[in-house]
Protein backbone atom coordinates (compact mmCIF):
# COMPACT_ATOMS: atom_id res chain seq x y z
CA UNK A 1 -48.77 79.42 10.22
CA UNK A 2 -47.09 80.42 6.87
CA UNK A 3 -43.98 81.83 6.95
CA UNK A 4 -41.25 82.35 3.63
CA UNK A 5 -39.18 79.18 3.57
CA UNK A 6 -36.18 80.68 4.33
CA UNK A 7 -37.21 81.43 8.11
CA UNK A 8 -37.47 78.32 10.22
CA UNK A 9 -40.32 77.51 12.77
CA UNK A 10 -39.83 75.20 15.73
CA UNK A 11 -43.41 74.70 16.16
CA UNK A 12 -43.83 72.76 12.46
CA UNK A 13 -42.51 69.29 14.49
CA UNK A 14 -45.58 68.84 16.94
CA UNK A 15 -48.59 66.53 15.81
CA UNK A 16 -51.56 68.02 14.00
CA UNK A 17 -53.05 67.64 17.74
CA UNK A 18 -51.04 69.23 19.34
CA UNK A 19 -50.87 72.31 17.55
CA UNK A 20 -54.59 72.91 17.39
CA UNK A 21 -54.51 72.56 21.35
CA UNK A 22 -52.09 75.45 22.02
CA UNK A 23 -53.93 77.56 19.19
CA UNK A 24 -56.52 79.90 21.09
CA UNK A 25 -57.86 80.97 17.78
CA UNK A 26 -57.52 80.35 14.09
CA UNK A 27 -56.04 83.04 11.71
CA UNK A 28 -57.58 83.55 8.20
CA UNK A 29 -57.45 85.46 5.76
CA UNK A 30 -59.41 85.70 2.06
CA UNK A 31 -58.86 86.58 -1.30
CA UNK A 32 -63.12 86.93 -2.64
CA UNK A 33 -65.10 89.71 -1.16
CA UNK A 34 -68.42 87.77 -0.95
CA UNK A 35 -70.83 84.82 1.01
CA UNK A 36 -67.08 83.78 2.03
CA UNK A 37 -65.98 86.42 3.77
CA UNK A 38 -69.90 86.62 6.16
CA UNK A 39 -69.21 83.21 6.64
CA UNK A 40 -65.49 83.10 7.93
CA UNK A 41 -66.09 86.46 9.93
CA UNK A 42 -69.05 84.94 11.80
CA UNK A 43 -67.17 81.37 12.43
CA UNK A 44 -66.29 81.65 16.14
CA UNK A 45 -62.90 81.43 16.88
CA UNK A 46 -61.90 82.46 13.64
CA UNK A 47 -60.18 85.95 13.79
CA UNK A 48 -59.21 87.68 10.18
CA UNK A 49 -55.39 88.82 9.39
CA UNK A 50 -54.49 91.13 6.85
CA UNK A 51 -51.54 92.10 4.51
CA UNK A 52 -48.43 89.88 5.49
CA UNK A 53 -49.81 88.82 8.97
CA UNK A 54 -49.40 84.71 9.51
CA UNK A 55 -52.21 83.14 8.90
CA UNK A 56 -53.09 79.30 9.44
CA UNK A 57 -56.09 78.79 6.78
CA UNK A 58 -56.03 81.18 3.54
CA UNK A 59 -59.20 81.48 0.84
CA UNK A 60 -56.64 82.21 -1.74
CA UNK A 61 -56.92 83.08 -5.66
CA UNK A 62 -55.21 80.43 -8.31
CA UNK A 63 -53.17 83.43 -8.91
CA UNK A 64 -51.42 84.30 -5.29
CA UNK A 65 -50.92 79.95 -5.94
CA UNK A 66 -49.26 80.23 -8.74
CA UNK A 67 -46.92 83.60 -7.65
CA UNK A 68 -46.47 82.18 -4.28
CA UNK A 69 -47.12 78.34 -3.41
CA UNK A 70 -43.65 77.57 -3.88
CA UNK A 71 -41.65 80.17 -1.51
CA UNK A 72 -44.22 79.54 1.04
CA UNK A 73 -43.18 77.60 3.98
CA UNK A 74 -46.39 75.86 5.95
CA UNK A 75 -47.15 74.20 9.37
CA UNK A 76 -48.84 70.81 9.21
CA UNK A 77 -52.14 72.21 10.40
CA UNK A 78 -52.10 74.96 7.62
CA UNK A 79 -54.61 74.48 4.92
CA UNK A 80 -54.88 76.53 1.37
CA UNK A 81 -58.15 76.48 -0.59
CA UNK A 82 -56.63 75.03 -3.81
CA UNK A 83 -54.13 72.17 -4.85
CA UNK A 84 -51.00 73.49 -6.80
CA UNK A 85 -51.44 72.24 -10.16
CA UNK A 86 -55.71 72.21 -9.94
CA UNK A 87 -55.52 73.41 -13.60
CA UNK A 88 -55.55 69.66 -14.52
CA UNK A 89 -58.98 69.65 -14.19
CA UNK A 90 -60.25 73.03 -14.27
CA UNK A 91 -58.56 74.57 -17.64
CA UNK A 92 -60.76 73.17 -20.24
CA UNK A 93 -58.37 71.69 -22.75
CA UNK A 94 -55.97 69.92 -20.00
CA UNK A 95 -59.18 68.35 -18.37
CA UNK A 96 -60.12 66.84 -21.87
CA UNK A 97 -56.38 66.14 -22.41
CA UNK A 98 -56.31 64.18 -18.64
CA UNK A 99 -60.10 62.31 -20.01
CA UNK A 100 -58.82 61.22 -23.27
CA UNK A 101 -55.68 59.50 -21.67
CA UNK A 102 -57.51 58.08 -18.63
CA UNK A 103 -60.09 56.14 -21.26
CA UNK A 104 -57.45 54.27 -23.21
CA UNK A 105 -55.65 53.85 -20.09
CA UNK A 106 -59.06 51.82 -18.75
CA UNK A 107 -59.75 50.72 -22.16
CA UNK A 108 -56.28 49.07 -21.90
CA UNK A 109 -56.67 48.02 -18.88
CA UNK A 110 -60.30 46.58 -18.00
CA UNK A 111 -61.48 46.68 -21.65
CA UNK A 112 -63.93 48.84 -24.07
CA UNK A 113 -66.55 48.53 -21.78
CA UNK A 114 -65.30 49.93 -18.47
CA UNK A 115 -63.86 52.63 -20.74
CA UNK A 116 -67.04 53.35 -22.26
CA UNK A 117 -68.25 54.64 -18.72
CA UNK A 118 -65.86 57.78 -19.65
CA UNK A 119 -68.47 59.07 -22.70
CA UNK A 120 -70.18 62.00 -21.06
CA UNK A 121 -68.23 65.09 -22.38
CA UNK A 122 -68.19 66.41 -26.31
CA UNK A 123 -66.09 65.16 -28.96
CA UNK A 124 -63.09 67.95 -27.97
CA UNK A 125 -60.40 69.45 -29.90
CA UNK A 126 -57.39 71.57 -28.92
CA UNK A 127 -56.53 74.67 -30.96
CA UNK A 128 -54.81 75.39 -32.55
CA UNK A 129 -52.67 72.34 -31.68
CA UNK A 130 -55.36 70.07 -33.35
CA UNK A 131 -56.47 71.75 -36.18
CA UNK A 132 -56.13 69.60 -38.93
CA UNK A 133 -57.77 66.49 -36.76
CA UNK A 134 -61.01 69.02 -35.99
CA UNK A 135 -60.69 70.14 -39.96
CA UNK A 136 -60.78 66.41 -40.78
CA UNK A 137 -63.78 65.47 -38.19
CA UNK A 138 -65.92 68.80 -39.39
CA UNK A 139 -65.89 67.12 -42.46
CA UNK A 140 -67.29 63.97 -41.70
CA UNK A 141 -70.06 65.82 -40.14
CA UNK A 142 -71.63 68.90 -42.39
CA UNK A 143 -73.66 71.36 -40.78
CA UNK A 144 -73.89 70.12 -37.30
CA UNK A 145 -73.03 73.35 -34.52
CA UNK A 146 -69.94 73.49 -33.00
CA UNK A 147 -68.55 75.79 -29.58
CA UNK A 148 -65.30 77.35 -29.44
CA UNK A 149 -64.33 78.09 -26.11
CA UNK A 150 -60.98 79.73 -24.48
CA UNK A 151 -59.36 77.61 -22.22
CA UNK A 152 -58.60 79.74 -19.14
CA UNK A 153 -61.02 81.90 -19.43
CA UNK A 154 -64.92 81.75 -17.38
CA UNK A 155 -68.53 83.61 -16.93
CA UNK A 156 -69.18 82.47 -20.84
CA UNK A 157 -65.93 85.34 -22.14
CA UNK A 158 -65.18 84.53 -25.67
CA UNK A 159 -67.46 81.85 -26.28
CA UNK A 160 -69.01 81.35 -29.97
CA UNK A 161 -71.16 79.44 -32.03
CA UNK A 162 -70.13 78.09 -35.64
CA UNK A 163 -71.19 75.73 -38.59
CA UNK A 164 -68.51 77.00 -41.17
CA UNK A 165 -65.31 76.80 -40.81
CA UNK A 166 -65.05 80.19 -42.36
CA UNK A 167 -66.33 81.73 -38.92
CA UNK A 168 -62.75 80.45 -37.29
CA UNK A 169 -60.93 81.56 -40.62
CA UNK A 170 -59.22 84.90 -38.95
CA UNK A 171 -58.40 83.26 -35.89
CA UNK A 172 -56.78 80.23 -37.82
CA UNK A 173 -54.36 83.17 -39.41
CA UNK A 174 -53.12 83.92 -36.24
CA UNK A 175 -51.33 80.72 -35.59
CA UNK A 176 -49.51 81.39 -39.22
CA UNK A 177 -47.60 84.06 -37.84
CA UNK A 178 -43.73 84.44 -38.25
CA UNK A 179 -41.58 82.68 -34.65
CA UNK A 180 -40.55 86.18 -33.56
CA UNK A 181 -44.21 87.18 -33.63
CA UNK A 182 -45.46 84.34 -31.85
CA UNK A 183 -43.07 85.13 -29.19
CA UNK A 184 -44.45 88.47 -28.88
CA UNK A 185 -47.85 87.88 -29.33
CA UNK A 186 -49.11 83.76 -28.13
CA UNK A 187 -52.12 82.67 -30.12
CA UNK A 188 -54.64 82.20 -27.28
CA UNK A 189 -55.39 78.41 -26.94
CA UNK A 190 -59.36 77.45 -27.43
CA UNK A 191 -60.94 74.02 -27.55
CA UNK A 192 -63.21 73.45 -30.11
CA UNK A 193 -66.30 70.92 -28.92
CA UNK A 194 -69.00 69.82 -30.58
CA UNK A 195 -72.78 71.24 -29.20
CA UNK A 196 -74.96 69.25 -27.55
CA UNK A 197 -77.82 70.00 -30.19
CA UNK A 198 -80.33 68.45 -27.98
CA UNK A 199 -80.58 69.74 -24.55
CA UNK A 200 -83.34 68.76 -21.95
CA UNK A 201 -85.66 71.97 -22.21
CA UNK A 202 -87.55 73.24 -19.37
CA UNK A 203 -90.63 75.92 -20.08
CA UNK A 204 -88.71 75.45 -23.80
CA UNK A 205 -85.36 76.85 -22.07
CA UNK A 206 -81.90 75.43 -22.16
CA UNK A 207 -80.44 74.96 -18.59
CA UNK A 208 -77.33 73.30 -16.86
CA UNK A 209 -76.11 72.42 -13.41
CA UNK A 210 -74.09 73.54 -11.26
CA UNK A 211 -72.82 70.97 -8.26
CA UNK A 212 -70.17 71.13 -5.61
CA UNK A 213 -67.50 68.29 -5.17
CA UNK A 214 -64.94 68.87 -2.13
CA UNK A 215 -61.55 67.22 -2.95
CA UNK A 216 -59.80 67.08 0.58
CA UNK A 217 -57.10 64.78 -1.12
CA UNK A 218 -55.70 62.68 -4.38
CA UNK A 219 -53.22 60.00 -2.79
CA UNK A 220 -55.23 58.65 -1.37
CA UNK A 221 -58.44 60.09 -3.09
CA UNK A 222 -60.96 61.89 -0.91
CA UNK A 223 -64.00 63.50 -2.24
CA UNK A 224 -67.07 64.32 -1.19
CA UNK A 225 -70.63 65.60 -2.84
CA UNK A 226 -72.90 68.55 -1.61
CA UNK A 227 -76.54 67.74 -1.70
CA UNK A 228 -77.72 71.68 -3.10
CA UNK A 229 -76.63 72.55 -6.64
CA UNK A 230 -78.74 74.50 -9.03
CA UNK A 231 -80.09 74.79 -12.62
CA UNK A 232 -78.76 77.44 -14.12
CA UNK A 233 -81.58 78.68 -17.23
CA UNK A 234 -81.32 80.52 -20.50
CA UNK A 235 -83.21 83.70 -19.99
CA UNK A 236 -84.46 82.81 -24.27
CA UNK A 237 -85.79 80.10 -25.47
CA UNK A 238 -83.67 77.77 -27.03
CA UNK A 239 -83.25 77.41 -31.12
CA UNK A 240 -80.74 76.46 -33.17
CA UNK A 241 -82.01 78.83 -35.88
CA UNK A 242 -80.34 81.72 -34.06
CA UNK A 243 -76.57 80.55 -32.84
CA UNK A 244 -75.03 84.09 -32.42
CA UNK A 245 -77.62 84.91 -29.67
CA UNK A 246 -76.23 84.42 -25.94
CA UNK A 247 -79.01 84.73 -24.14
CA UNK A 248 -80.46 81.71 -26.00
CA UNK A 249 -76.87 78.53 -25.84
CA UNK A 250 -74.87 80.42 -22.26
CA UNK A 251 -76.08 79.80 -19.30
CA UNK A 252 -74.17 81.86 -17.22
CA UNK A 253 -75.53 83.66 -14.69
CA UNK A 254 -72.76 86.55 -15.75
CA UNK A 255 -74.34 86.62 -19.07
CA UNK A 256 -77.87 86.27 -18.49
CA UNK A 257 -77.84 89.13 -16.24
CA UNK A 258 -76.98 91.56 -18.85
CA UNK A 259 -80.32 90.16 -20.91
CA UNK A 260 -82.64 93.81 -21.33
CA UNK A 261 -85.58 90.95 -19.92
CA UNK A 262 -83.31 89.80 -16.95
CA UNK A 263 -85.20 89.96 -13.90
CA UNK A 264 -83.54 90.30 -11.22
CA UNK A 265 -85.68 89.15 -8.66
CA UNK A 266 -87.26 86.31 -10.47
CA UNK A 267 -83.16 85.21 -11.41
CA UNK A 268 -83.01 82.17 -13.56
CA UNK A 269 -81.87 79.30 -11.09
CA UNK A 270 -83.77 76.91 -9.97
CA UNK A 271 -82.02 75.02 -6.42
CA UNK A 272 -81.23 71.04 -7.21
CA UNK A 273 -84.13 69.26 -5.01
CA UNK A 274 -86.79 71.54 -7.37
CA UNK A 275 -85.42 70.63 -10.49
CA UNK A 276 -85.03 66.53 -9.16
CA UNK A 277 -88.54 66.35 -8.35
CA UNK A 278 -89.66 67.65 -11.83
CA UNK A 279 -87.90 65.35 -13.34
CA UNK A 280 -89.31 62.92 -11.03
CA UNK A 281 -93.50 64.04 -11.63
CA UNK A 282 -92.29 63.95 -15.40
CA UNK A 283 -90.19 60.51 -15.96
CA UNK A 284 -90.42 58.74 -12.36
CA UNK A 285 -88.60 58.20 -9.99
CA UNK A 286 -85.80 55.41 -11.46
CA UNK A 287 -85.30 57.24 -14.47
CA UNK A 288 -84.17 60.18 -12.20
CA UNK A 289 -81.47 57.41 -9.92
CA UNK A 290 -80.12 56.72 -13.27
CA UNK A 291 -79.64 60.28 -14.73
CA UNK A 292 -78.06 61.10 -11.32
CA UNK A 293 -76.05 57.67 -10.80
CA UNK A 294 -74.52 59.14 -14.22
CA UNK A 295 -73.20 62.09 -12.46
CA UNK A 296 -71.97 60.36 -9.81
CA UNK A 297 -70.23 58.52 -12.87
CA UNK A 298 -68.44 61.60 -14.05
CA UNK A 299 -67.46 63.21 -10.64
CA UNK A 300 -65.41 59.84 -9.41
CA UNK A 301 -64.43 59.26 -13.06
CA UNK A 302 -63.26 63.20 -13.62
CA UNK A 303 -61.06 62.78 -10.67
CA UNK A 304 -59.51 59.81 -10.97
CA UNK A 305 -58.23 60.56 -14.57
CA UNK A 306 -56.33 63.68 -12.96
CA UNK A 307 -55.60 61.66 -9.68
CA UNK A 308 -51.93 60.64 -10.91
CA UNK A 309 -51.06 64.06 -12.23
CA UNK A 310 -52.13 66.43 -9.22
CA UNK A 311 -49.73 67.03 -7.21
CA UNK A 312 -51.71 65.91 -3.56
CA UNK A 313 -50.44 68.31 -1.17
CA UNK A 314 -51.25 67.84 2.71
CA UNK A 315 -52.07 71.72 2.97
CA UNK A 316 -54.75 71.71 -0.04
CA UNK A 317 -58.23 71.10 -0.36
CA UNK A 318 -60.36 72.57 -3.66
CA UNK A 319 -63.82 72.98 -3.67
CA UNK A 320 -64.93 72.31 -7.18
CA UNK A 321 -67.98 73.91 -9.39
CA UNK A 322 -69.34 70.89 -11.72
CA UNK A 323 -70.95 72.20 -15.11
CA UNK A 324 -73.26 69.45 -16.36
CA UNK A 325 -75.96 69.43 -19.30
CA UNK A 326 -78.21 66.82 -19.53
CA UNK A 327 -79.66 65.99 -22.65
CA UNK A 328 -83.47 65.35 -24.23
CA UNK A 329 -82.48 61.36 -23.61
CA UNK A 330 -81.43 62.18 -20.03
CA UNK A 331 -78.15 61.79 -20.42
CA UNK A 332 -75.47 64.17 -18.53
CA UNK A 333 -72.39 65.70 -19.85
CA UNK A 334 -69.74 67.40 -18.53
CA UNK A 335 -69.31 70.95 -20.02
CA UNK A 336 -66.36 71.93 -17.19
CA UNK A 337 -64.97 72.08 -13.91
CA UNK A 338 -64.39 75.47 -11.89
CA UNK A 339 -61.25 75.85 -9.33
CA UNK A 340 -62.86 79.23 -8.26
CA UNK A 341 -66.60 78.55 -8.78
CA UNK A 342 -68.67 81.97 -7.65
CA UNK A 343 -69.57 82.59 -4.61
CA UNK A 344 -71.14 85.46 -4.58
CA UNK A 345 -74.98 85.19 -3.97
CA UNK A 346 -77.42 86.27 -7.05
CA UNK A 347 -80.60 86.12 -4.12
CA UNK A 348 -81.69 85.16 -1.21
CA UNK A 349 -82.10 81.76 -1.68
CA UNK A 350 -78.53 81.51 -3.45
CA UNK A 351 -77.33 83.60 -0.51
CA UNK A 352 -78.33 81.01 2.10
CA UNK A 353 -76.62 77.51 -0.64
CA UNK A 354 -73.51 79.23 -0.41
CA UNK A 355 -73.36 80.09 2.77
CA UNK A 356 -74.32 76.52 3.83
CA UNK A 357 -72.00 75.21 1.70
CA UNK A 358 -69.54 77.32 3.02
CA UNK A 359 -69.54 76.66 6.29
CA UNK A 360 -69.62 72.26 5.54
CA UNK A 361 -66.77 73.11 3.77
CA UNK A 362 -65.12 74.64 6.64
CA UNK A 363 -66.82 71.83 9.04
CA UNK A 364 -64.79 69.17 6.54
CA UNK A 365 -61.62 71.20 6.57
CA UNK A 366 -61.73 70.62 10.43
CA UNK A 367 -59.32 73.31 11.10
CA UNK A 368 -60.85 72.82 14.45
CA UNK A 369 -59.99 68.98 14.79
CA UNK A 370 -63.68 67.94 15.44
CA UNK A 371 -64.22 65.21 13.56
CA UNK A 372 -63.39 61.52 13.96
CA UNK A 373 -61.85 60.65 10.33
CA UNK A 374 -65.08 58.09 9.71
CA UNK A 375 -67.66 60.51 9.21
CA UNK A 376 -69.83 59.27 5.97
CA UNK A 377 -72.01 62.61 6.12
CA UNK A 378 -70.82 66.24 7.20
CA UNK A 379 -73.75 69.02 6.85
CA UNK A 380 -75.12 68.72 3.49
CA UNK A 381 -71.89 66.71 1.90
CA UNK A 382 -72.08 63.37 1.64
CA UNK A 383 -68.49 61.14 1.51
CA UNK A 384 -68.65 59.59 -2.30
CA UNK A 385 -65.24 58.20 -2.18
CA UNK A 386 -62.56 57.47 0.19
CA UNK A 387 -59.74 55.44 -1.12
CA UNK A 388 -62.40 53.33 -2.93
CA UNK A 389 -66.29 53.77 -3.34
CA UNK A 390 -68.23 54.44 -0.27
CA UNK A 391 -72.04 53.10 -0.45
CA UNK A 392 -74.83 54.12 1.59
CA UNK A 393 -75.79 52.21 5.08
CA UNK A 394 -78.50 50.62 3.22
CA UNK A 395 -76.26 49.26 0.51
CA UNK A 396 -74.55 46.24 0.48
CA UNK A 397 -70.86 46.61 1.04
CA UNK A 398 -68.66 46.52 -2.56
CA UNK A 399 -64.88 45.99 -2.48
CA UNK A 400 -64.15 45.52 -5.94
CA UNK A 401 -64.34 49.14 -7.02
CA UNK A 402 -67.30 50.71 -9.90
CA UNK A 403 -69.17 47.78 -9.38
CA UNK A 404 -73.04 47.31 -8.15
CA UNK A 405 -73.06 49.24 -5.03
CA UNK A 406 -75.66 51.64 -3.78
CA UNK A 407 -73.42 55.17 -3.53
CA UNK A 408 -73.62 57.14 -0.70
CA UNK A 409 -74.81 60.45 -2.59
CA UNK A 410 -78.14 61.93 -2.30
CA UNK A 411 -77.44 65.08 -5.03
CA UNK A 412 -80.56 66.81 -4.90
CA UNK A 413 -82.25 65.67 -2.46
CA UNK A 414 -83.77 67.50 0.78
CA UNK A 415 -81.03 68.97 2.84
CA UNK A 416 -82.18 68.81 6.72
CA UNK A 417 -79.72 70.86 7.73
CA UNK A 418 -79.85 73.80 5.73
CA UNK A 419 -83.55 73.83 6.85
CA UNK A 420 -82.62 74.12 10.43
CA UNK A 421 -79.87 77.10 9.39
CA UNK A 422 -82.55 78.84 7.28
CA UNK A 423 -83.48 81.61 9.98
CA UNK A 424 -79.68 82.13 11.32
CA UNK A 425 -78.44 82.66 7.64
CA UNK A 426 -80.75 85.39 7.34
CA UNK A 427 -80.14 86.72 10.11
CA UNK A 428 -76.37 87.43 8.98
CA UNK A 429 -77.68 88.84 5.90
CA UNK A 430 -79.60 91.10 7.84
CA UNK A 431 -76.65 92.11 9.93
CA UNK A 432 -74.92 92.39 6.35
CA UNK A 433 -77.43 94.94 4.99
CA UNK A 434 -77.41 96.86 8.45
CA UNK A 435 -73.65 97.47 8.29
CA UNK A 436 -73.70 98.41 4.98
């Protein structure tokens, strides 16, 4: 239960056990308004509090985190949805930051090599911080695209395209201004990243991915994979003869929807397993286990370069929203990571992923105390790493970290049980619709 930390609670001393015994139900409550809130409501034994009611699992926003986190006092069985300092990983120019550091650290460490393995996201820039180094790299490399994103901000906001540095000349002027002025007014920080020119086209449209990774802790580092994702498509095809068009380089859903040819019902997602066995009928099947063996690369690698800097919190867990582009030589990048990745359903089909997702999440949470601690599968999430790698049943054991080891992921493919949840999931939509 949550309580200020000024009050004191004589039930925070019994085991984890314990406490869930006495507990006739489990009190939540929920910041998003979405698949989230069908999903809690309809978990049985879960019964929702409001306003300043205690509550022993809360679906917060980063915000109530950051006003609140630390006056907050919480029970051992209490869990929160994200970790305190998450923005590690999830504001763009920190997570490059975080990269950077953790490949000269490995570099140092187990050689060029082994460090090499950290290559999958854009030459990166901070601004206006780095300025003069992305001046000096721009001019290495005439007329190649560049993407200036801000660093806190999502759904594609404030995103451009450039080739001259003329196009970033007024913003540049900002950061010239007088102390007292900066004071008043902060230059917003944006990271300035190099385009990935050549993206894997599908029907001649650019797409990425979006994948799930469940972090339930750092020290020691626990993370598991969901098996649905989806490819998130352009609703234009792709040039590079037109870079201030949208609809044609962002790929978020937020964006394409406001496209005059968006249609709705048609969307522009296709789920994970379709998109894996394309690539399959087009480049077989082991080119595939590479390109997603890569991924698998950058979600253990991602994390572990943030792993010393999190602050690993008993009471936090984060479900994380992967952005990945792959490229026309099959090779995947890593565009971003999401601490509040959407959960709101754009149709039917993305209606019954989230919910799915949803409620493994919740499953792996375990505010229930179900599970055993040596589970290796959980719904559709699969346990990637545990302390160290974990490797399928069928691979041969591997103790001595990255090595050759068969990983116990299966992004993509076919989910069994969200098959076999199908009919119930629409059944709460129908409820939904009836309600409403």
């Amino acid at each position: 239960m949550s309580r200020p930390k000024i009050q004191n609670y004589k039930g925070c001393g019994l085991s984890k056990g314990k406490e869930r015994e006495q507990r006739a139900s489990i009190r939540f409550k929920t910041t998003p308004i979405n698949t989230l809130m069908d999903v809690l409501r309809n978990r049985p034994g879960w019964v929702e509090v409001k306003d300043e009611g205690e509550w022993d699992f809360y679906w917060c926003d980063v915000s109530w985190l950051r006003e609140n986190f630390d006056h907050t006092y919480m029970d051992e069985h209490v869990r929160i949805s994200h970790f305190r300092n998450h923005y590690e990983l999830t504001r763009k120019n920190y997570m490059v930051k975080n990269l950077k550091r953790f490949r000269k650290q490995l570099e140092r460490e187990a050689g060029k090599l082994e460090a090499a393995k950290c290559d999958f996201f854009p030459k990166t820039f901070e601004m206006p911080c780095e300025y003069h180094l992305f001046v000096e790299e721009f001019r290495k490399n005439p007329g190649i695209t560049w993407i200036m994103k801000p660093v806190a901000r999502s759904q594609g906001k404030g995103i451009f395209l450039f080739r001259r540095l003329k196009d970033i000349m007024d913003w540049r002027k900002d950061t010239r201004n007088s102390d007292d002025q900066k004071e008043e007014i902060p230059v917003e920080n944006y990271v300035a990243q190099r385009y990935i020119e050549n993206p894997y086209l599908i029907g001649g449209r650019k797409f990425d991915l979006r994948v799930y990774v469940l972090v339930m802790s750092y020290i020691p580092l626990r993370a598991w994979l969901y098996r649905d994702g989806f490819a998130r498509f352009s609703n234009t095809r792709f040039t590079l003869n037109s870079i201030d068009d949208q609809y044609v380089h962002l790929t978020n859903v937020a964006v394409q929807k406001t496209s005059p040819d968006y249609h709705p019902e048609k969307g522009c997602k296709w789920m994970l397993q379709r998109f894996r066995q394309y690539l399959a009928s087009k480049h077989g099947p082991q080119a595939v286990e590479t390109l997603f063996s890569d991924m698998d690369n950058i979600f253990i690698r991602s994390l572990q370069s943030v792993q010393k800097v999190i602050i690993s919190d008993k009471h936090c867990f984060e479900l994380y929203g992967y952005d990945i582009l792959v490229d026309q030589d099959l090779k995947p990048w890593l565009l971003e990571v999401n601490a509040s990745p959407s959960l709101t359903a754009s149709s039917e089909e993305d209606y019954e992923l989230k919910t799915c997702l949803l409620e493994d999440t919740l499953h792996i949470v375990d505010m229930e105390a179900r599970l055993t601690g040596r589970e290796k599968r959980v719904g559709g999430f699969d346990l990637m790493w545990n302390d160290g790698p974990v490797s399928r049943e069928e691979g041969p054991p591997d103790l001595s970290g990255m090595g050759n080891f068969v990983t116990n992921t299966h992004l993509g493919c076919i989910n069994d049980r969200k098959k076999q949840l199908r009919q119930l999931f629409r059944s709460l939509q129908g409820q939904k619709k009836t309600s409403s």
